[in-house]
PDB file of N, CA and C in Angstrom:
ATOM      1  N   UNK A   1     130.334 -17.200  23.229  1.00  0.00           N
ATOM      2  CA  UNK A   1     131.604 -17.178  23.916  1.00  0.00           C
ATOM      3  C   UNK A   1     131.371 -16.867  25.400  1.00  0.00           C
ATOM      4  N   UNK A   2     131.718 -17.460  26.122  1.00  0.00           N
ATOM      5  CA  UNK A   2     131.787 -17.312  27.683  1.00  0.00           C
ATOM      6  C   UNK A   2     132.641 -16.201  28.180  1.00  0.00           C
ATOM      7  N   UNK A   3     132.015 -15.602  28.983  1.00  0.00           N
ATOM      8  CA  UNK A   3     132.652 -14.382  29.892  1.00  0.00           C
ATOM      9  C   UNK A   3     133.389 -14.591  31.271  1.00  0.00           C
ATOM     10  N   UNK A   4     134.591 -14.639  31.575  1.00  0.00           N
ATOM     11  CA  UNK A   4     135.077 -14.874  32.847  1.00  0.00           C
ATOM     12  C   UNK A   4     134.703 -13.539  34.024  1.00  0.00           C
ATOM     13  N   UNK A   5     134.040 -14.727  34.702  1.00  0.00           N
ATOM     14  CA  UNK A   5     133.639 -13.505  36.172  1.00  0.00           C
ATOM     15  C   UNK A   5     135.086 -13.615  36.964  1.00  0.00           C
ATOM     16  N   UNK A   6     135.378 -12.746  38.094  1.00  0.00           N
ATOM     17  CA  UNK A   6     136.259 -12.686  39.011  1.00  0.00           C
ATOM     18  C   UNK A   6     135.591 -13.043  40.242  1.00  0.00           C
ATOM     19  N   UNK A   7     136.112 -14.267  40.911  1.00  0.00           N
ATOM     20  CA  UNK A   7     136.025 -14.269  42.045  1.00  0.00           C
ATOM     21  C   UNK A   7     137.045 -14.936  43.170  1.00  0.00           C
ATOM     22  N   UNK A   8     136.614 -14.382  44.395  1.00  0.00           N
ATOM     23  CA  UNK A   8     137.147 -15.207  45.554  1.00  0.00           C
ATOM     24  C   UNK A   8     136.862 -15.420  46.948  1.00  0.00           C
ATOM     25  N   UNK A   9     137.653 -16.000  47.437  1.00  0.00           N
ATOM     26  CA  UNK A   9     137.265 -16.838  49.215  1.00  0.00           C
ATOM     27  C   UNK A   9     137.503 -16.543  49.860  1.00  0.00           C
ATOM     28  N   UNK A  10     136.810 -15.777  51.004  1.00  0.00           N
ATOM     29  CA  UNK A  10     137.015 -15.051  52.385  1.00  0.00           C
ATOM     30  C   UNK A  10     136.150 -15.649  53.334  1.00  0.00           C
ATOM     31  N   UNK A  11     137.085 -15.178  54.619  1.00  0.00           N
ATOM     32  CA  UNK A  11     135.799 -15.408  55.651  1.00  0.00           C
ATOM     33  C   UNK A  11     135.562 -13.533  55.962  1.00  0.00           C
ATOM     34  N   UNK A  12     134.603 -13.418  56.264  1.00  0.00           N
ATOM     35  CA  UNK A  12     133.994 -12.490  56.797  1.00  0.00           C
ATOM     36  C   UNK A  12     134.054 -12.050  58.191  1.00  0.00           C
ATOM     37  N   UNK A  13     134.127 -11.286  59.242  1.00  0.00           N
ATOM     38  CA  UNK A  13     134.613 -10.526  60.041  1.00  0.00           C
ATOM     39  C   UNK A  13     132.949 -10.284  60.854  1.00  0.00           C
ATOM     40  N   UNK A  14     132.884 -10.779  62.228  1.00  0.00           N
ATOM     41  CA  UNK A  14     131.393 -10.255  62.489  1.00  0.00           C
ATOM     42  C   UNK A  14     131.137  -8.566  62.347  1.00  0.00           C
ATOM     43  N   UNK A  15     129.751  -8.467  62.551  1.00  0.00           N
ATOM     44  CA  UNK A  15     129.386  -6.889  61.981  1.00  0.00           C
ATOM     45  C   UNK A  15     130.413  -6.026  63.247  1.00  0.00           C
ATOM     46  N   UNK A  16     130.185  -6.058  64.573  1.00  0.00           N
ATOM     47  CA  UNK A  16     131.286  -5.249  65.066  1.00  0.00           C
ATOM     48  C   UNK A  16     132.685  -5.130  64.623  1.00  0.00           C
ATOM     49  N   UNK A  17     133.002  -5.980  64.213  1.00  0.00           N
ATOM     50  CA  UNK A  17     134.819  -6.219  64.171  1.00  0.00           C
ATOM     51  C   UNK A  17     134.973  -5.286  62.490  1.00  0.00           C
ATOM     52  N   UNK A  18     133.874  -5.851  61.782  1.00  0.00           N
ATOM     53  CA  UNK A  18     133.765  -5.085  60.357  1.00  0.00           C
ATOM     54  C   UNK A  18     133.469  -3.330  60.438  1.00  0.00           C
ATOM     55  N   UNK A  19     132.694  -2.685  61.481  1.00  0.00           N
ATOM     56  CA  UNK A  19     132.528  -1.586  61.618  1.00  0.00           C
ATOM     57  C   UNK A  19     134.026  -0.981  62.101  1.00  0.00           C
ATOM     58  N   UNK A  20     134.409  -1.868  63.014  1.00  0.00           N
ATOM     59  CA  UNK A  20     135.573  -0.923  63.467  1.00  0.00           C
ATOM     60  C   UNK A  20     137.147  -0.626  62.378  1.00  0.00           C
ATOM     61  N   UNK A  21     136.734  -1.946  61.640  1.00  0.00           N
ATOM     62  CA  UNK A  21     138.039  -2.294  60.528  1.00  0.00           C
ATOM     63  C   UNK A  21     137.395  -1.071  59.366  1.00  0.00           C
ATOM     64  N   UNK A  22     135.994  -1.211  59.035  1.00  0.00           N
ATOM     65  CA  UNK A  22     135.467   0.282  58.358  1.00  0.00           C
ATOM     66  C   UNK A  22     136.203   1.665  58.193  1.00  0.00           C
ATOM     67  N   UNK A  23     136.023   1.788  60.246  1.00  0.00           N
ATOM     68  CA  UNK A  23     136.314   2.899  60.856  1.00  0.00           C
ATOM     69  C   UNK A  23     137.960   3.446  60.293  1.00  0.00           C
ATOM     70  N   UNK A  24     138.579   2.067  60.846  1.00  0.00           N
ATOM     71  CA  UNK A  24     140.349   2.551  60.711  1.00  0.00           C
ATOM     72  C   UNK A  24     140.423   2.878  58.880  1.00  0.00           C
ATOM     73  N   UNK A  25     139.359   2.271  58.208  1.00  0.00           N
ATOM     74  CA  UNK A  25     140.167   2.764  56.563  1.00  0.00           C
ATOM     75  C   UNK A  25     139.767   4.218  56.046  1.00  0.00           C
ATOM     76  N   UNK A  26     138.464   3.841  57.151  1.00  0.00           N
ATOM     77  CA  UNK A  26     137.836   5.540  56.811  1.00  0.00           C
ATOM     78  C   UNK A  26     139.000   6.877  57.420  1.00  0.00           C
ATOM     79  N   UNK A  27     139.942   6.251  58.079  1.00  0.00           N
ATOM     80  CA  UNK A  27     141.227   7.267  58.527  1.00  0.00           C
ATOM     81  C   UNK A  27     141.711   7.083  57.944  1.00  0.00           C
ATOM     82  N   UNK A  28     142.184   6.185  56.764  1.00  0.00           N
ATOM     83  CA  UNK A  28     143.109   6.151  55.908  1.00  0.00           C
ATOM     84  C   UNK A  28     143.154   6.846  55.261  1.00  0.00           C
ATOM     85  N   UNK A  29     141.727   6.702  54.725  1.00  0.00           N
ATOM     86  CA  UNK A  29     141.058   7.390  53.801  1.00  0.00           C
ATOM     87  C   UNK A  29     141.705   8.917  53.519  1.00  0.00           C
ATOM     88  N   UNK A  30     140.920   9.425  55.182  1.00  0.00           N
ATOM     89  CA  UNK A  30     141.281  10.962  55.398  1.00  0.00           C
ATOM     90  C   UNK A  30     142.612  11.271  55.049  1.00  0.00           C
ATOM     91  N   UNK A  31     143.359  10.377  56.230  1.00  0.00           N
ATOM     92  CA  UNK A  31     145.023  10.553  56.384  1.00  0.00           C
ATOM     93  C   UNK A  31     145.790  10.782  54.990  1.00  0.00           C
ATOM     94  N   UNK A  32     145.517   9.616  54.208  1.00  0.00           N
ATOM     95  CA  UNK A  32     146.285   9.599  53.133  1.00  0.00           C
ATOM     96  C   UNK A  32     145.488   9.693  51.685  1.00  0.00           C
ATOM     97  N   UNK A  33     144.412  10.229  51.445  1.00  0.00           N
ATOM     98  CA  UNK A  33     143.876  10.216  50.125  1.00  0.00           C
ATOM     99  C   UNK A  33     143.720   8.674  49.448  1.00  0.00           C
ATOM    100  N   UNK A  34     143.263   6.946  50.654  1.00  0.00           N
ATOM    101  CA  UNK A  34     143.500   5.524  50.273  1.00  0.00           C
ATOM    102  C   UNK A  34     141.941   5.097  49.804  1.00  0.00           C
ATOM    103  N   UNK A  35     140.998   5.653  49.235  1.00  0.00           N
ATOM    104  CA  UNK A  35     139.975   5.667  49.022  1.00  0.00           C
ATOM    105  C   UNK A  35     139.672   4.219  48.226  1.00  0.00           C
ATOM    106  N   UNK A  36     140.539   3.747  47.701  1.00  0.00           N
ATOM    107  CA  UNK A  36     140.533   2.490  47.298  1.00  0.00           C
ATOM    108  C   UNK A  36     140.241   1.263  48.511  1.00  0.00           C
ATOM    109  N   UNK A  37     140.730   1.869  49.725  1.00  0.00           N
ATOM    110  CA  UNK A  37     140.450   0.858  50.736  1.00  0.00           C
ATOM    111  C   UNK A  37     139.107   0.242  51.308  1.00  0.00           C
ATOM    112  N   UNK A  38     138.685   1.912  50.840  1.00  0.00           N
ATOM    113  CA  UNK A  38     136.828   1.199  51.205  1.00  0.00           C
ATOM    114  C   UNK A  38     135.914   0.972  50.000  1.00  0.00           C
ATOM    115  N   UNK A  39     136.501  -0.055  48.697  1.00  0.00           N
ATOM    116  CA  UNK A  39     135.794  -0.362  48.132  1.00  0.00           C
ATOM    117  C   UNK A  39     135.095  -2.022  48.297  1.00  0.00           C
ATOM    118  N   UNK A  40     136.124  -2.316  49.182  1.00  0.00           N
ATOM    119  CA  UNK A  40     136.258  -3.530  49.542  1.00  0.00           C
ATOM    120  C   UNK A  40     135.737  -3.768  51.137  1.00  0.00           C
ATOM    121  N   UNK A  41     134.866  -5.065  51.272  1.00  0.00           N
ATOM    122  CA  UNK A  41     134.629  -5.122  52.583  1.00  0.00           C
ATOM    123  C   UNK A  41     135.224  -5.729  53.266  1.00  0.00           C
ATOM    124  N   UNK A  42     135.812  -5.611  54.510  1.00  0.00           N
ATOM    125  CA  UNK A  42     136.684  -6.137  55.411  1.00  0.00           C
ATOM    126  C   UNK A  42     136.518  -7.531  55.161  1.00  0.00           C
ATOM    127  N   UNK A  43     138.026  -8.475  55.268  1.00  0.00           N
ATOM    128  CA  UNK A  43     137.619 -10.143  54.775  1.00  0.00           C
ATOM    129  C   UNK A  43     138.902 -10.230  55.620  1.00  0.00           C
ATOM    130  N   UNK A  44     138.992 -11.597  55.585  1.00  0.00           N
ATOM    131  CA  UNK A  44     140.399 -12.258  55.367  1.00  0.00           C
ATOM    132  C   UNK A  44     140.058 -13.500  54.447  1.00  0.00           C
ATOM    133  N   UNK A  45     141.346 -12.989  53.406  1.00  0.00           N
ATOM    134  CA  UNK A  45     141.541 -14.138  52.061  1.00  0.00           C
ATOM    135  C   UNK A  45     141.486 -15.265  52.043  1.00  0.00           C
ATOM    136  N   UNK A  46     141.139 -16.120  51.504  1.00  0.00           N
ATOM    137  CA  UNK A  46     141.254 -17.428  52.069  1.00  0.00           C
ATOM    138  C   UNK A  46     141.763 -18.163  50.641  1.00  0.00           C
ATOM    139  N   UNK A  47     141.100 -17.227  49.571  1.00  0.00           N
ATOM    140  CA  UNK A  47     141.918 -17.628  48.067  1.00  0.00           C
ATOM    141  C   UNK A  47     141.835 -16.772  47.507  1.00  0.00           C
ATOM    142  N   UNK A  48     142.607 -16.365  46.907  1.00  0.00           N
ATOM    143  CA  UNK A  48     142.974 -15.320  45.767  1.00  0.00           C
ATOM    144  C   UNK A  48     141.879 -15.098  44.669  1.00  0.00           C
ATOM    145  N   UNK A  49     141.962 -14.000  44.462  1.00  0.00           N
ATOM    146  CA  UNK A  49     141.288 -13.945  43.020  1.00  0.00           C
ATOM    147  C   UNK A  49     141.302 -14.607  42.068  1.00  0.00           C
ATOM    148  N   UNK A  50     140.519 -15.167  41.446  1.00  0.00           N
ATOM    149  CA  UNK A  50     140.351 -16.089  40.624  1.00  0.00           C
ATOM    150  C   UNK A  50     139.436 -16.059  39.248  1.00  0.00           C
ATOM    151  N   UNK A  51     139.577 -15.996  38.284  1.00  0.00           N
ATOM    152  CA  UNK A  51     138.862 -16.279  37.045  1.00  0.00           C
ATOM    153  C   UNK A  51     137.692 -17.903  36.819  1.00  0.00           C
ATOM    154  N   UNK A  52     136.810 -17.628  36.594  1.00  0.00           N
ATOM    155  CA  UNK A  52     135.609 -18.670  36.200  1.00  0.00           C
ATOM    156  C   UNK A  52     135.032 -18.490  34.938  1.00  0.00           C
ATOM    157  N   UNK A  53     134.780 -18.973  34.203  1.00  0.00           N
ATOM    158  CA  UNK A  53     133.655 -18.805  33.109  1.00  0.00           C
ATOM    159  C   UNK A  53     132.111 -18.283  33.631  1.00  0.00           C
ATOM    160  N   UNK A  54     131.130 -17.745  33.600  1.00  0.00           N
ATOM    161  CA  UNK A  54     130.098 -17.684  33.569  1.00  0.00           C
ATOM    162  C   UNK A  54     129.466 -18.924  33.893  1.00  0.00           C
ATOM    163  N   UNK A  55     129.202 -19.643  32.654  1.00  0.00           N
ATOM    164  CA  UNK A  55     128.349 -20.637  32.682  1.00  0.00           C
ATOM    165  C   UNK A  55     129.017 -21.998  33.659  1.00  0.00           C
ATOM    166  N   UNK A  56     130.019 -21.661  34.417  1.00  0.00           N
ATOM    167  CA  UNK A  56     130.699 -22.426  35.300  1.00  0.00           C
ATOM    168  C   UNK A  56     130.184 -22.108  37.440  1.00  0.00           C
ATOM    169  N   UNK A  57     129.729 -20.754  37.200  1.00  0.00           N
ATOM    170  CA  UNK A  57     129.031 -20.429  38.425  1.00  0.00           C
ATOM    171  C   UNK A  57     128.342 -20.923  39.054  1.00  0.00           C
ATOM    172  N   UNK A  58     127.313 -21.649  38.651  1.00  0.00           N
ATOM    173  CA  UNK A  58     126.375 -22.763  39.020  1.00  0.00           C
ATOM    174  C   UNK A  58     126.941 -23.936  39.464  1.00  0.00           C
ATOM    175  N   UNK A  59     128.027 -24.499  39.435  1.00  0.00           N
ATOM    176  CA  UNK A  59     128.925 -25.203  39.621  1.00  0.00           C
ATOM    177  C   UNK A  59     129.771 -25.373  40.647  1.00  0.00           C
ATOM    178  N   UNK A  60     130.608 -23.864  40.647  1.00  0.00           N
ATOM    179  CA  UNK A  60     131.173 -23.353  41.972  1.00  0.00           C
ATOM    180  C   UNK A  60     130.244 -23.130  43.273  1.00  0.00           C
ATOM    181  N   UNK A  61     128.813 -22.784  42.509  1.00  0.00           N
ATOM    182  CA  UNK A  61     127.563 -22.710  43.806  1.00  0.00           C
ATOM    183  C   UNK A  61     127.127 -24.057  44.454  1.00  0.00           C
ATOM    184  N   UNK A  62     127.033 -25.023  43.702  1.00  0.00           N
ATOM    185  CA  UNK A  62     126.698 -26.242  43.968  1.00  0.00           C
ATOM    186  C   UNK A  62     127.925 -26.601  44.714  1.00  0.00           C
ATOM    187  N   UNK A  63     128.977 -26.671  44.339  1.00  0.00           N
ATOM    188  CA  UNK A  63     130.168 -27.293  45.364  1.00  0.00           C
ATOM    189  C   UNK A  63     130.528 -26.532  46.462  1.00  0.00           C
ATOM    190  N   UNK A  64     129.774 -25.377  47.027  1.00  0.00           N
ATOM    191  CA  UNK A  64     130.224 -24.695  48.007  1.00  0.00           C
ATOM    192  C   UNK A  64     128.794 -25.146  48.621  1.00  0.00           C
ATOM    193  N   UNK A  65     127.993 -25.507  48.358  1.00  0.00           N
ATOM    194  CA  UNK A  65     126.743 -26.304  49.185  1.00  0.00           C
ATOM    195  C   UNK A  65     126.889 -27.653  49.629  1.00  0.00           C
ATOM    196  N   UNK A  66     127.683 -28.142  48.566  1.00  0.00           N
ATOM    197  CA  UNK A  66     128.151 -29.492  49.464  1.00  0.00           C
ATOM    198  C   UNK A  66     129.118 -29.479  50.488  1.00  0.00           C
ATOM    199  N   UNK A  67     129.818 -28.239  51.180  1.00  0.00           N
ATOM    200  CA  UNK A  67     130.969 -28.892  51.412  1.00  0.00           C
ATOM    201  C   UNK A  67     130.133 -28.396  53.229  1.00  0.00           C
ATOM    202  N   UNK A  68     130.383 -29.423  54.503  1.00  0.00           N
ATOM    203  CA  UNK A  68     130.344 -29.508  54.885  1.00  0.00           C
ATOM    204  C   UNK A  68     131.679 -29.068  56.690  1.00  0.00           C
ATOM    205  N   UNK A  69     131.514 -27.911  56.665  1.00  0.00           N
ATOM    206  CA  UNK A  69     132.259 -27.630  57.797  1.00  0.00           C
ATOM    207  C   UNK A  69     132.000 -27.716  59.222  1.00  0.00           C
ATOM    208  N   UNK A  70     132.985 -28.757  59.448  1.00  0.00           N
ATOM    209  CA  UNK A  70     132.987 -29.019  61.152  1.00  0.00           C
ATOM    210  C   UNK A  70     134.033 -28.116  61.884  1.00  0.00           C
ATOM    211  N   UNK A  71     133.817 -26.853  61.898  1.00  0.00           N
ATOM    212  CA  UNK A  71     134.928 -26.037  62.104  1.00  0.00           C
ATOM    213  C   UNK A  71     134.285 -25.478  63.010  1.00  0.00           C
ATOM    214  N   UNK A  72     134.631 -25.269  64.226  1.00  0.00           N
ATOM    215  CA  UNK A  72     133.858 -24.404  65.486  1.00  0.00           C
ATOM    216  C   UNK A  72     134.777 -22.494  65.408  1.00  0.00           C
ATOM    217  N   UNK A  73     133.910 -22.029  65.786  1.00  0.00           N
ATOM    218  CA  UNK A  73     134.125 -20.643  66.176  1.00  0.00           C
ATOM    219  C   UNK A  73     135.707 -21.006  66.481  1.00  0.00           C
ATOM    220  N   UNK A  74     136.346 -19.563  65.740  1.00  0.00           N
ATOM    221  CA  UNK A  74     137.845 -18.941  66.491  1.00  0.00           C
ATOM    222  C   UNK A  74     137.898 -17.827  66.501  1.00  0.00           C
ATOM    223  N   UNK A  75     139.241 -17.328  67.042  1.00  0.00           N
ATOM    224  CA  UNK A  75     139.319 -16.425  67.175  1.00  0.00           C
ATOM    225  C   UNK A  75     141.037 -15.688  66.750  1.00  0.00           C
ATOM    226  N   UNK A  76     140.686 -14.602  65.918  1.00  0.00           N
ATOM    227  CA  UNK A  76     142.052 -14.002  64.917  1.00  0.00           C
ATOM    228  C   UNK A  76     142.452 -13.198  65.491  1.00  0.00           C
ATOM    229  N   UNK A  77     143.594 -13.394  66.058  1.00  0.00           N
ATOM    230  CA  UNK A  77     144.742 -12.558  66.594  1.00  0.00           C
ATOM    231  C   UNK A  77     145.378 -11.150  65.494  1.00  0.00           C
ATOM    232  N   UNK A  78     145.217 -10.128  65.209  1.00  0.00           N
ATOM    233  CA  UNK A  78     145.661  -9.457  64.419  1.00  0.00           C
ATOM    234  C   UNK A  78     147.378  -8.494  64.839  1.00  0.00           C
ATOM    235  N   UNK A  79     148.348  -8.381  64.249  1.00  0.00           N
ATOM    236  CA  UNK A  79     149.560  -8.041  64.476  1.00  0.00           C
ATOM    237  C   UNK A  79     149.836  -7.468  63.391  1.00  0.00           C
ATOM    238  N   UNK A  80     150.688  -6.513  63.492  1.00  0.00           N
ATOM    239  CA  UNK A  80     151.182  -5.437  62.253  1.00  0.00           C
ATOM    240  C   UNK A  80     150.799  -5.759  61.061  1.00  0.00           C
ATOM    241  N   UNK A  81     151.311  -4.652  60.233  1.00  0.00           N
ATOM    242  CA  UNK A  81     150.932  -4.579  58.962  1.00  0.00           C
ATOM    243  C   UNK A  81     151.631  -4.828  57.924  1.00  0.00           C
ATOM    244  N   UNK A  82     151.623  -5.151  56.981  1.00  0.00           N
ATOM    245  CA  UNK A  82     152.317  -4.998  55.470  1.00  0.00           C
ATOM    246  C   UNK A  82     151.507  -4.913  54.559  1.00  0.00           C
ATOM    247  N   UNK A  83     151.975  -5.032  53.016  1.00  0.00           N
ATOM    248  CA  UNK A  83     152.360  -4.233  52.052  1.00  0.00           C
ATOM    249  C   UNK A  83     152.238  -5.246  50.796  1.00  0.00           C
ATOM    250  N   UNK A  84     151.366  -5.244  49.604  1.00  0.00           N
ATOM    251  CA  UNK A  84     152.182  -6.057  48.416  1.00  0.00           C
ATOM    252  C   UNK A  84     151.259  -4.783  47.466  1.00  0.00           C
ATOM    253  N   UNK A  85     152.345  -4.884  46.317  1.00  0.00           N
ATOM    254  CA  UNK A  85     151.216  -4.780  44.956  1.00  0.00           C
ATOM    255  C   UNK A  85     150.409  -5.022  44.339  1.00  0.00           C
ATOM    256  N   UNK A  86     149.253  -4.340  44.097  1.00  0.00           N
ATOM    257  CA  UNK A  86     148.048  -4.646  43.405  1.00  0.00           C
ATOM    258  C   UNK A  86     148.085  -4.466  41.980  1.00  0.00           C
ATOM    259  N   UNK A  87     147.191  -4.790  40.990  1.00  0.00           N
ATOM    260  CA  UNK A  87     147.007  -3.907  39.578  1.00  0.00           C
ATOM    261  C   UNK A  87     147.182  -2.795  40.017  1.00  0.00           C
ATOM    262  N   UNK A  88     146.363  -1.833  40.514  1.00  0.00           N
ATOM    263  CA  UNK A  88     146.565  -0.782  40.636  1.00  0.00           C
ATOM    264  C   UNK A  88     147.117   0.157  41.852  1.00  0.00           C
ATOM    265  N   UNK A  89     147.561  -0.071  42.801  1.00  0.00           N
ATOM    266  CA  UNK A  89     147.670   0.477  43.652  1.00  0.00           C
ATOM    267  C   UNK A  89     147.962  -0.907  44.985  1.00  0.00           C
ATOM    268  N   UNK A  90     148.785  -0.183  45.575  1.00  0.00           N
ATOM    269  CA  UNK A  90     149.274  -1.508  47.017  1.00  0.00           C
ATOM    270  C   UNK A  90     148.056  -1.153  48.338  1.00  0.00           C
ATOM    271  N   UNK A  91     148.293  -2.739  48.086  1.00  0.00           N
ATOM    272  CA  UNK A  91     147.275  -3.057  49.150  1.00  0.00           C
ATOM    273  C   UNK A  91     147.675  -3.208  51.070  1.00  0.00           C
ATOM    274  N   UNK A  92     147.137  -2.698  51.783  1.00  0.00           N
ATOM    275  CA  UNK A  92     147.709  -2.893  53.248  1.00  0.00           C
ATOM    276  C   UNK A  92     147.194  -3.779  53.508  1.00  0.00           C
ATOM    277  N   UNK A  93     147.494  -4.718  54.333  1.00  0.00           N
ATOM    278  CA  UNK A  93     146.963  -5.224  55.278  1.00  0.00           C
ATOM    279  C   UNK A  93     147.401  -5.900  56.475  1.00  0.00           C
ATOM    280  N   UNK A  94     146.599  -6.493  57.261  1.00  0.00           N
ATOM    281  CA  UNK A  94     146.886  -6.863  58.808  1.00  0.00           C
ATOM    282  C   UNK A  94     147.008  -8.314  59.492  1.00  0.00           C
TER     283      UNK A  94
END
């Protein structure tokens, strides 16, 4: 029987921009007891969490090698915050 892994699609944040986004959860942290915030490494979503089979991984690896991006460097404007529900606990973000 096949086991569903969890996964999903982000882009990643260069290492400065990720230290400082670190920094602000590590105040959260303090501020409000949000320790859940730094289990996760700074992203922005690009797809949701998602269910796969196991023996389907190899698959999802191969089609993320084909795909070919002509996408040049940008740059993310960040503006206030909100709010949704998680399984366990609400998630912030920016």
């Amino acid at each position: 029987m096949a086991t569903d892994k969890l996964y999903f699609i982000a882009i990643l944040p260069p290492a400065e921009v990720s230290a400082e986004i670190t920094a602000f959860k590590t105040d959260m942290d303090v501020l409000y007891s949000s320790k859940a915030a730094l289990k996760s490494m700074p992203h922005i979503t690009l797809k949701a969490p998602f269910k796969l089979p196991t023996e389907k991984c190899g698959d999802l690896l191969q089609w993320f090698s084909n795909l070919r991006f002509g996408t040049t460097p940008f740059e993310q404007q960040l503006k206030n915050f909100g709010c949704f529900d998680n399984t366990h606990s609400k998630v912030i973000f920016c």
